[in-house]
N, C-alpha and C. Protein backbone atom coordinates (compact mmCIF):
# COMPACT_ATOMS: atom_id res chain seq x y z
N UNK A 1 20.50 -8.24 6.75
CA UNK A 1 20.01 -6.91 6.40
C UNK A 1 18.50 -6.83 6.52
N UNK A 2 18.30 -5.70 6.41
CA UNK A 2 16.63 -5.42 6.60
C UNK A 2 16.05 -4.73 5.63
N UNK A 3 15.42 -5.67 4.55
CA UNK A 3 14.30 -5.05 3.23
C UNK A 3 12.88 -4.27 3.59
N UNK A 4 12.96 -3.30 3.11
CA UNK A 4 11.90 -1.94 3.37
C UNK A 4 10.94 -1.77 1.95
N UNK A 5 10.07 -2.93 1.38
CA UNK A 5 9.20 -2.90 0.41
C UNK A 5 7.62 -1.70 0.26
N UNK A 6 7.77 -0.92 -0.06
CA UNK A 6 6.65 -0.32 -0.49
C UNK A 6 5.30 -1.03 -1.36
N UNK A 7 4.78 -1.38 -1.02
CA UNK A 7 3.31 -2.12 -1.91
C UNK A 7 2.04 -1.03 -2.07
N UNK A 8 1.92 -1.03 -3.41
CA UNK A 8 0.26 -0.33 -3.24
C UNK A 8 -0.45 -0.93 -3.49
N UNK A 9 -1.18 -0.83 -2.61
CA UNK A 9 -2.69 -1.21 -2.83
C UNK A 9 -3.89 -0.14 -2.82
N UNK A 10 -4.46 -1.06 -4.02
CA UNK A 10 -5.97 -0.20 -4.69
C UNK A 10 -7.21 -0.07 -3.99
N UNK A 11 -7.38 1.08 -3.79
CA UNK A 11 -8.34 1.13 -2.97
C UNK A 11 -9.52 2.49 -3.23
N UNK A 12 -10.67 1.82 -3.37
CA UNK A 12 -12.12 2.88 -3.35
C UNK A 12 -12.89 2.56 -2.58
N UNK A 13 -13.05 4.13 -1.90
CA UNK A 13 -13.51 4.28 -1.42
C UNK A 13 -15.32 4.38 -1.29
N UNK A 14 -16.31 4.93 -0.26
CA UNK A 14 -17.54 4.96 -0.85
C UNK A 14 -18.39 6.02 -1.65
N UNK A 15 -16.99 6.98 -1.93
CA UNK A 15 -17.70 7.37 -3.17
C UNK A 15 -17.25 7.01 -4.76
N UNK A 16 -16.63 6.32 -4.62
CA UNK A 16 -16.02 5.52 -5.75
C UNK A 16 -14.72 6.17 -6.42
N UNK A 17 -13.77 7.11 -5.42
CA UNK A 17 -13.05 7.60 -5.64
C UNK A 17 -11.65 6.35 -5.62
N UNK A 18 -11.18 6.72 -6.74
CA UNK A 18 -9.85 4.95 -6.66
C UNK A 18 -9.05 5.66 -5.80
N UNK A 19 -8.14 5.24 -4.83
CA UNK A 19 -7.37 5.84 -4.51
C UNK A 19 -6.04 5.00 -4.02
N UNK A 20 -5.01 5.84 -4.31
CA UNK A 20 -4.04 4.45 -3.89
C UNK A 20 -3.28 4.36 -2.20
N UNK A 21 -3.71 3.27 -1.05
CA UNK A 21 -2.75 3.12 -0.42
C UNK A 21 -1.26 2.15 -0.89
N UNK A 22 -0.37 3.14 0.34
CA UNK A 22 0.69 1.98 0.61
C UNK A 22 0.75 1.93 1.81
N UNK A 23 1.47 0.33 1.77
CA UNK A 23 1.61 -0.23 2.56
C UNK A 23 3.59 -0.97 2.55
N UNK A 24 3.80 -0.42 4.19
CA UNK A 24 5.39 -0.42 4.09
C UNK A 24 5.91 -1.72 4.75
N UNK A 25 6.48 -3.22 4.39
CA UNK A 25 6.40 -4.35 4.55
C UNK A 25 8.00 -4.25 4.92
N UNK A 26 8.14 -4.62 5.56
CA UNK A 26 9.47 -4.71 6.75
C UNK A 26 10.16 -6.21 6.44
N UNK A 27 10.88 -6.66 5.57
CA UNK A 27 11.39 -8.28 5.37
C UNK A 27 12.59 -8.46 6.08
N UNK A 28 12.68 -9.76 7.01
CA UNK A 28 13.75 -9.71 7.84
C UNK A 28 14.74 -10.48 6.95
C-alpha cells in the first residue's frame, strides 16, 4: 500500500509572520 503523511512545518517568514507549511510525504 501507499502511506500519504501530511507534516507541518513551521515556518516565518521575513516579516516575522509564523506561518504554517505542509509538506505531503509519499511512504512506499
Amino acid at each position: 500500500g501507499r502511506y500519504i503523511a501530511l507534516v507541518e512545518v513551521p515556518f516565518t517568514d521575513e516579516k516575522g509572520t509564523n506561518r504554517g507549511r505542509y509538506r505531503v510525504h509519499i511512504i512506499h
